[in-house]
Protein backbone atom coordinates (compact mmCIF):
# COMPACT_ATOMS: atom_id res chain seq x y z
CA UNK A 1 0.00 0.00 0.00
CA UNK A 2 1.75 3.72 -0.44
CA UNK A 3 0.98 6.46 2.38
CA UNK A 4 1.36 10.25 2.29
CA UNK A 5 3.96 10.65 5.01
CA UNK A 6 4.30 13.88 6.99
CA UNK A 7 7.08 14.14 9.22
CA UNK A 8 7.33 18.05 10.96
CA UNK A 9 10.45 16.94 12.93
CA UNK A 10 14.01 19.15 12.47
CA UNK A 11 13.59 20.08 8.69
CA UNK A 12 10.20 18.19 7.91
CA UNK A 13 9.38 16.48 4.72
CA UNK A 14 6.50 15.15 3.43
CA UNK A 15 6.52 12.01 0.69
CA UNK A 16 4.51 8.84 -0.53
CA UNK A 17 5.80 5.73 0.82
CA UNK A 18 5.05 1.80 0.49
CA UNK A 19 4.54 -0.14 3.28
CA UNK A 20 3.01 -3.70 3.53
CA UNK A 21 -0.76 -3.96 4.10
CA UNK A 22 -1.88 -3.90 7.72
CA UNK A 23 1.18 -1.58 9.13
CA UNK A 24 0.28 0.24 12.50
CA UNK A 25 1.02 3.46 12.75
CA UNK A 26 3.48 2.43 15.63
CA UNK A 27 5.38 0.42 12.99
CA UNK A 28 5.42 3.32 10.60
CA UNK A 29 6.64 5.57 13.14
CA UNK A 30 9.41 3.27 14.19
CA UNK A 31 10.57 2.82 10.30
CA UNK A 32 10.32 6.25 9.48
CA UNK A 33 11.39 8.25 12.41
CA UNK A 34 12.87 6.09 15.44
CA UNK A 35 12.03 4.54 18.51
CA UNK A 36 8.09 5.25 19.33
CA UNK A 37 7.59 7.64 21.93
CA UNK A 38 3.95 8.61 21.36
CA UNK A 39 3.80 11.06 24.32
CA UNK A 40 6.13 12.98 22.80
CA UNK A 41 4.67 13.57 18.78
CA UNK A 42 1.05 14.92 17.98
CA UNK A 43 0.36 11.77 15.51
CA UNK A 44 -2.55 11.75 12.71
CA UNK A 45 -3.87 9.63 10.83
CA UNK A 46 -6.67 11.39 8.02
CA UNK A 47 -5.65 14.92 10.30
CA UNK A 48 -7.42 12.49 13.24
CA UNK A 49 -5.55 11.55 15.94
CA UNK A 50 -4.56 8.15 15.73
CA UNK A 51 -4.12 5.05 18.19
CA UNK A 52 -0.63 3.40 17.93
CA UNK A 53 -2.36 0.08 17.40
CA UNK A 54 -4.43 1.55 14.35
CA UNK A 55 -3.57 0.12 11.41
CA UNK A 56 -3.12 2.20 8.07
CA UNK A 57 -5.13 1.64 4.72
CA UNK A 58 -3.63 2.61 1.41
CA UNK A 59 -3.81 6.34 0.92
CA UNK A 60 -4.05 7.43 4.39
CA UNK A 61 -2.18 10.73 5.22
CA UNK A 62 0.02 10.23 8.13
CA UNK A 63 2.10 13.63 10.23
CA UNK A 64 4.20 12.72 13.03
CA UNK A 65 5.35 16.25 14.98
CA UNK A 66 7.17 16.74 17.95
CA UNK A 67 5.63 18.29 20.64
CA UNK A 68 8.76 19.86 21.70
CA UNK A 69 11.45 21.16 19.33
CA UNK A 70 15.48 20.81 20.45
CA UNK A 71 16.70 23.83 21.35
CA UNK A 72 13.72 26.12 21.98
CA UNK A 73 13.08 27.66 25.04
């Protein structure tokens, strides 16, 4: 299946990816950005928020951003 992905950590970028079918947006997350840490990201699914068990469906719209950017006061 191929996702929009939205990351708005550091620099951001936002690009279609392919992922196998029934890939939780924990598993996504991990692949894509690093080790899950779900209290720490505002993560959608659709601009919903989104359950780390959920799993996606081809041409969902996932954004993963920090709720706290490095270095700002």
């Amino acid at each position: 299946m191929k996702v929009l992905l939205i990351s708005n950590d550091a620099g951001g970028y936002a690009h279609h990816v392919e992922a196998p079918d029934n890939t939780t947006v924990q598993q996504m997350f991990e692949r894509h950005v690093g080790t899950f840490h779900a209290d720490s990201y505002l993560i959608r699914v659709n601009r919903q928020p989104a359950a780390a068990d959920q799993p996606l469906r081809d041409g969902d719209r996932v954004s993963f951003t920090p709720l706290k950017i490095e270095g700002a006061i």
